[in-house]
Every structure is written in structure tokens, then in C-alpha cells.
Protein backbone atom coordinates (compact mmCIF):
# COMPACT_ATOMS: atom_id res chain seq x y z
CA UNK A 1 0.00 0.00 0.00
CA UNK A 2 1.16 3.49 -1.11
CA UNK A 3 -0.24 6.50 -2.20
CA UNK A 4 1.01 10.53 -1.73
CA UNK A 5 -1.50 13.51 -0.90
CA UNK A 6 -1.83 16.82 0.14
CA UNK A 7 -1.55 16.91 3.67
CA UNK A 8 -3.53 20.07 4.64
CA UNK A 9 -6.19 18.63 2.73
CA UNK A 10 -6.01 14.54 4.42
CA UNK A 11 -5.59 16.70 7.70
CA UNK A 12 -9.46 17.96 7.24
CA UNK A 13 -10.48 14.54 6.65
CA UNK A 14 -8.59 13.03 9.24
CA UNK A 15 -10.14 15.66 11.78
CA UNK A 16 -13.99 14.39 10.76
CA UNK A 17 -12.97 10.41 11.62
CA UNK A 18 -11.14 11.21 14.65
CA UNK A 19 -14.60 12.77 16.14
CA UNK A 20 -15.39 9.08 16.11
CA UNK A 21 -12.30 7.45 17.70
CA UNK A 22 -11.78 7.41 21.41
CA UNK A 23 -8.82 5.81 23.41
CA UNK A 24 -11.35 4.66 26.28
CA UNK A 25 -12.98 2.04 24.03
CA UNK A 26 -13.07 -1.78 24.95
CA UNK A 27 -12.07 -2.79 21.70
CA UNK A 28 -8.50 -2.10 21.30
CA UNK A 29 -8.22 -2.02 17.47
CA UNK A 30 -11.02 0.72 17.17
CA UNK A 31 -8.59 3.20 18.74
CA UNK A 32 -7.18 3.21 15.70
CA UNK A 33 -7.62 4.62 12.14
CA UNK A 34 -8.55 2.63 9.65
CA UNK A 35 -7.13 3.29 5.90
CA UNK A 36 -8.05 1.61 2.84
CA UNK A 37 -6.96 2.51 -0.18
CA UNK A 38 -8.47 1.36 -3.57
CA UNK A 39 -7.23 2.38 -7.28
CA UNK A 40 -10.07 5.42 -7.26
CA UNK A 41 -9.88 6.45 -3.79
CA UNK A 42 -8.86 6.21 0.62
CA UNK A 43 -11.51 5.51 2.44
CA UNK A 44 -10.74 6.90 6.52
CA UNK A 45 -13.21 5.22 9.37
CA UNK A 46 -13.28 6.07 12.80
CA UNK A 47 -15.41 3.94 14.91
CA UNK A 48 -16.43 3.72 18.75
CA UNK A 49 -18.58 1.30 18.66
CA UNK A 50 -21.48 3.92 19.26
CA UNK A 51 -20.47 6.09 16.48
CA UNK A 52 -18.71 5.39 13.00
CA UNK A 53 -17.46 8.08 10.70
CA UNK A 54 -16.37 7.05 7.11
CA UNK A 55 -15.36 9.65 4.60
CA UNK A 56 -13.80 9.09 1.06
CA UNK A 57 -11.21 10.99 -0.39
CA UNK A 58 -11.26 10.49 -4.19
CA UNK A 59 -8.47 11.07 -6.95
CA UNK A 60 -11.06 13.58 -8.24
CA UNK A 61 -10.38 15.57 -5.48
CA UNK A 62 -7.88 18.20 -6.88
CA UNK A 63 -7.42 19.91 -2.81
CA UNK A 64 -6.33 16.18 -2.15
CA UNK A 65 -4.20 15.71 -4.78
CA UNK A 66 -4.38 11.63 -4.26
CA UNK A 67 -1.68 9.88 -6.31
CA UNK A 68 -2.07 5.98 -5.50
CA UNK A 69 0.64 3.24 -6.19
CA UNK A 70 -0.45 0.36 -4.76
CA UNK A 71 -3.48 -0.92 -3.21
CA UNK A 72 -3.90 -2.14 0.73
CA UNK A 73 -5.15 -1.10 3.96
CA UNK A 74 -4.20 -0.86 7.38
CA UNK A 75 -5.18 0.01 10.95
CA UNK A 76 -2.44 2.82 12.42
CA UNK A 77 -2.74 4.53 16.05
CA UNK A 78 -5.10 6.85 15.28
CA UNK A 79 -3.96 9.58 17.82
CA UNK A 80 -0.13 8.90 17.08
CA UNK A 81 -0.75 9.06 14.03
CA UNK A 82 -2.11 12.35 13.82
CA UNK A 83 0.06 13.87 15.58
CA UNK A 84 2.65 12.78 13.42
CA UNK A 85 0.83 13.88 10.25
CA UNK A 86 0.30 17.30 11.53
CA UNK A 87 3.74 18.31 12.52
CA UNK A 88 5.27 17.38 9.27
CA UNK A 89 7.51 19.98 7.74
CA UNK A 90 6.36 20.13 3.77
CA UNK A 91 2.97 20.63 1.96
CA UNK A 92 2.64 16.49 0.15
CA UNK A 93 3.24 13.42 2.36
CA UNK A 94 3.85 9.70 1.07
CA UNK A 95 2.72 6.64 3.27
CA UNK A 96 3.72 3.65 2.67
CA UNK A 97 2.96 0.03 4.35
CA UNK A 98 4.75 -3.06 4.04
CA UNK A 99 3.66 -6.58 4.51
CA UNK A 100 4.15 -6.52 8.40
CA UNK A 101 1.27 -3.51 8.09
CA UNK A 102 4.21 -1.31 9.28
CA UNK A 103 4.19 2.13 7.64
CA UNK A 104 6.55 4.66 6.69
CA UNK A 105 5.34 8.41 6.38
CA UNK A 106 7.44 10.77 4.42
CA UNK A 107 7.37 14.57 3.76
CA UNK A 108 10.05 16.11 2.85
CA UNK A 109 13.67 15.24 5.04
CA UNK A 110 11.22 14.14 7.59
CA UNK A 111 10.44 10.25 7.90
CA UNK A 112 8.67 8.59 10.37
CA UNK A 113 8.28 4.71 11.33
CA UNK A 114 5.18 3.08 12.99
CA UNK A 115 3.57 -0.23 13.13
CA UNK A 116 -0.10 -0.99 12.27
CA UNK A 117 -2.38 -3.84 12.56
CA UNK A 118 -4.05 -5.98 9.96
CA UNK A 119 -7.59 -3.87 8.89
CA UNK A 120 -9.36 -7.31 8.53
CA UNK A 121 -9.62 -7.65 12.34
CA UNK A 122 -11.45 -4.25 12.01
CA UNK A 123 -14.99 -4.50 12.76
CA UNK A 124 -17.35 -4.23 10.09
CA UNK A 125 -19.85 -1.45 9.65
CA UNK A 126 -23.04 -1.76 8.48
CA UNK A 127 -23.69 -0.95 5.06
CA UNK A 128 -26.39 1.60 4.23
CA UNK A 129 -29.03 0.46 1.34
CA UNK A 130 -28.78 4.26 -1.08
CA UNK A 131 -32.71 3.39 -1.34
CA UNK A 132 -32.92 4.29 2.31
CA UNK A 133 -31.16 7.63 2.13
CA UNK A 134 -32.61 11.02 2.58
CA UNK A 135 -31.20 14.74 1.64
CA UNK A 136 -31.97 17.44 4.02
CA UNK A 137 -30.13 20.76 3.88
CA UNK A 138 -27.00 21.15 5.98
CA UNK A 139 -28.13 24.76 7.37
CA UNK A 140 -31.65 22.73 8.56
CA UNK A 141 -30.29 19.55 10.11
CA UNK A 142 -28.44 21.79 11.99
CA UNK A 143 -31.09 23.65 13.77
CA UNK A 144 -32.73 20.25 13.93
CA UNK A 145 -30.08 18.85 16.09
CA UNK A 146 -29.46 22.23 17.88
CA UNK A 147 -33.02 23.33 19.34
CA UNK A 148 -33.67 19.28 20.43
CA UNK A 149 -30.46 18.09 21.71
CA UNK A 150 -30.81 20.72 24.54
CA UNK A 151 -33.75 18.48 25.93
CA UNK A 152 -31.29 15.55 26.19
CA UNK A 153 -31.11 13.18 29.08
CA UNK A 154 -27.51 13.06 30.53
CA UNK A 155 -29.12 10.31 32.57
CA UNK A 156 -27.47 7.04 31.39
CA UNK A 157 -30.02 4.96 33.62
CA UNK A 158 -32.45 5.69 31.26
CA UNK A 159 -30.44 5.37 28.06
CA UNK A 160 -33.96 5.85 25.61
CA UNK A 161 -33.98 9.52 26.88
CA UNK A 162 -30.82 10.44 26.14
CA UNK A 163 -31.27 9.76 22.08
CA UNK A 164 -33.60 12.39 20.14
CA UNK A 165 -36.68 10.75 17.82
CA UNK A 166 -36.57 11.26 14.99
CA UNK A 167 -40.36 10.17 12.53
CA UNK A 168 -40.38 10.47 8.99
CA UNK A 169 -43.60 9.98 7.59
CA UNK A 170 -45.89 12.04 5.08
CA UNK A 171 -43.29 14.27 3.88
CA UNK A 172 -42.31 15.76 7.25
CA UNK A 173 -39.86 15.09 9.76
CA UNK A 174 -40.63 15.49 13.52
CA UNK A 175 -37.58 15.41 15.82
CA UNK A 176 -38.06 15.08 19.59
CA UNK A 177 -35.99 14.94 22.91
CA UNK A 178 -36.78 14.48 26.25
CA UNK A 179 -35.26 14.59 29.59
CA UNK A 180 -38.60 13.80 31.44
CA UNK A 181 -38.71 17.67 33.02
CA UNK A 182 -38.38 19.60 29.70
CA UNK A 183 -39.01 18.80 26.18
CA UNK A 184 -38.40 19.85 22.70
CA UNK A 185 -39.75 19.35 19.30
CA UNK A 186 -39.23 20.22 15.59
CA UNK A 187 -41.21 19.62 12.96
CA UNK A 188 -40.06 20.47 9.20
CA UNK A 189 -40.89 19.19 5.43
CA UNK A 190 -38.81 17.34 3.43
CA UNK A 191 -38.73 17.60 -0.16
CA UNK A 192 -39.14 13.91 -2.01
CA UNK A 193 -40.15 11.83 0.78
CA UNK A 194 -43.82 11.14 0.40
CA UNK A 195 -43.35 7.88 0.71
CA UNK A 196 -40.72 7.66 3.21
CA UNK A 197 -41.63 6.57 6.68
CA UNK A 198 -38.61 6.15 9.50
CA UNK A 199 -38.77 6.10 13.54
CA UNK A 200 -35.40 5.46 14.75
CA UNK A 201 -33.83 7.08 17.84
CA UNK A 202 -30.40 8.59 17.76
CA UNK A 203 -28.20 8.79 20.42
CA UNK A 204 -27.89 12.70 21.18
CA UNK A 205 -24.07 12.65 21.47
CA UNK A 206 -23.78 11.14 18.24
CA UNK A 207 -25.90 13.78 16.79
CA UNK A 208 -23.94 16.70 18.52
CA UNK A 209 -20.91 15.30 16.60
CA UNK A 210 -22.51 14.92 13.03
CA UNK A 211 -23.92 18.90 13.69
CA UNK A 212 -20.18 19.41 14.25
CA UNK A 213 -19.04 18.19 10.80
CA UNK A 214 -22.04 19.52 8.69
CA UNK A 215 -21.33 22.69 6.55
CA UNK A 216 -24.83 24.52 6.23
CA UNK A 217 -23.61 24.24 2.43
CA UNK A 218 -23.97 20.57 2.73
């Protein structure tokens, strides 16, 4: 595995997984970031168990400038990692694995040495059916998570309050949190989902962290 990019630009999408990544899991691989690297594109996931974060960074990308050599993926230290990546002195970096899922990071004079784990032991995530998707307006799911998430429960003894409701059905979508004492509620239409009818509840936190990562542009 092998590819070069601009590191400015990986740095952005590196930020958006780590949201998902936390050193206090039970799982000792997800503390780490997982790369995989195909001949069109890296895919970075982040993953506590709770939350999993997956962006793509395509050769299309001209901010990324992606140039891939060879295929692979690993699992590197997520936080090490990073830090390495950010301190390095010139604009394009080169990683580069080798059999033993060690890898070698390279930017200018600077090279750095660290060893990785096999991405197969990575948990899978769930893959998402693109009939089941939805497109609401950065700017709106924003408010959305913003004037409910305040009605939260912090009370983990009651783990179903601490999530916000979300019902999609006849075109709108009602969002709703509750910590027992105070509640909250928004209500707004969605364009081209008539037919689409959802009730799923979200963990709050995980919300708070997509709201984080959403551009009202999106």
C-alpha cells in the first residue's frame, strides 16, 4: 500500500474520523484509524462502537491531490498518528505500508516509522441500502439537532432519553428529545419523501458530533 497527498487537505479529513475514535474504548483495534486505499480512492473510518465516521477521499479531489501506487489497507494509532501527520515539515506526504502492516510516512527530510495492525480484524460497519437515504439541507439539520439536543437526558439509567426521535412519515420530519422535566420538538418538510416513513432514535451525542461536521452548504 502506497499512495502521496496533500496533507492540509487529508488533515481535514482526518479531523472528521477522529470525532469518532476514542482511546477509552473496549475494543483495542477501534482506537485506531482505519485506511483503505483502492485504485479510485482512501476511504478513513473512525469507529467507537457507538459512532462510526467514514469519509472518502477520491483522486477527483484536486485539494487532495491523491496519487495511488499500490493498493492495501491498514489500521495505524489513530492519535499517534495524527500527531505525526500534523507536525510534518512540507505541503505532500507519502505513506507507505509493508507486509508486516508497518508504515513509513514521508514529507520532505522528515520520515517517520510506525507499526499498524491488519484492517481485517477491524470491525465491520453496516452498510447503508442508497434506497434508504434522505437529503436534508445542511443549514436545517443543523437547527434540527441544535433546538432538540438541549432536551437531552444526561441520565445514562435511562439510556432511551438520552437519544432524540426522529419520525419520517408524510413528507415531514418530527424530531423530539426528552429529559422527562423539559421537552423539545421540531417539525419540518422534506422535499421527495412522500413515501418515506422512519422512527429510529439517535443517540444525542452522536448527533452533537454529526452537527459538528455539517457545513450549512452541505
Amino acid at each position: 500500500m502506497k499512495f502521496s497527498i496533500q496533507r492540509a487537505s487529508f488533515i481535514k479529513y482526518l479531523n472528521d474520523v477522529q470525532r469518532a475514535i476514542s482511546s477509552k474504548t473496549t475494543i483495542d483495534i477501534l482506537t485506531g484509524l482505519k485506511m483503505d486505499l483502492s485504485k479510485d480512492a482512501l476511504t478513513l473510518t473512525g469507529s467507537n462502537s457507538d459512532i462510526s465516521i467514514e469519509t472518502i477521499i477520491s483522486i477527483a479531489d484536486d485539494n487532495a491531490a491523491l496519487q495511488i501506487e499500490q493498493e492495501g489497507a491498514v489500521v495505524l494509532p489513530a492519535r499517534f498518528f495524527s500527531e505525526i501527520v500534523k507536525k510534518l515539515p512540507e505541503q505532500t506526504m507519502t505513506i507507505e505500508i509493508n507486509e508486516r502492516f508497518q508504515a513509513t510516512i514521508t514529507s520532505g527530510s522528515a520520515e517517520f516509522t510506525i507499526n499498524g495492525l491488519n484492517a481485517e480484524e477491524y470491525p465491520h460497519l453496516p452498510e447503508i441500502d442508497s434506497k434508504d437515504q434522505l437529503t436534508v439541507p445542511g443549514d436545517i439539520l443543523k437547527q434540527v439537532i441544535s433546538q432538540t439536543v438541549i432536551a437531552v437526558s444526561n441520565q445514562e439509567s435511562r439510556p432511551i432519553l438520552t437519544g432524540i426521535h426522529l419520525v419520517i412519515k408524510n413528507g415531514e420530519l418530527l424530531a423530539v428529545a426528552t429529559d422527562s422535566h423539559r421537552l423539545s420538538q421540531r417539525i419540518i418538510k422534506l422535499s421527495g419523501a412522500d413515501d418515506a416513513v422512519y422512527d429510529v432514535i439517535i443517540p444525542g451525542k452522536s448527533l452533537s458530533e454529526l452537527s459538528k461536521m455539517i457545513s450549512d452548504s452541505d
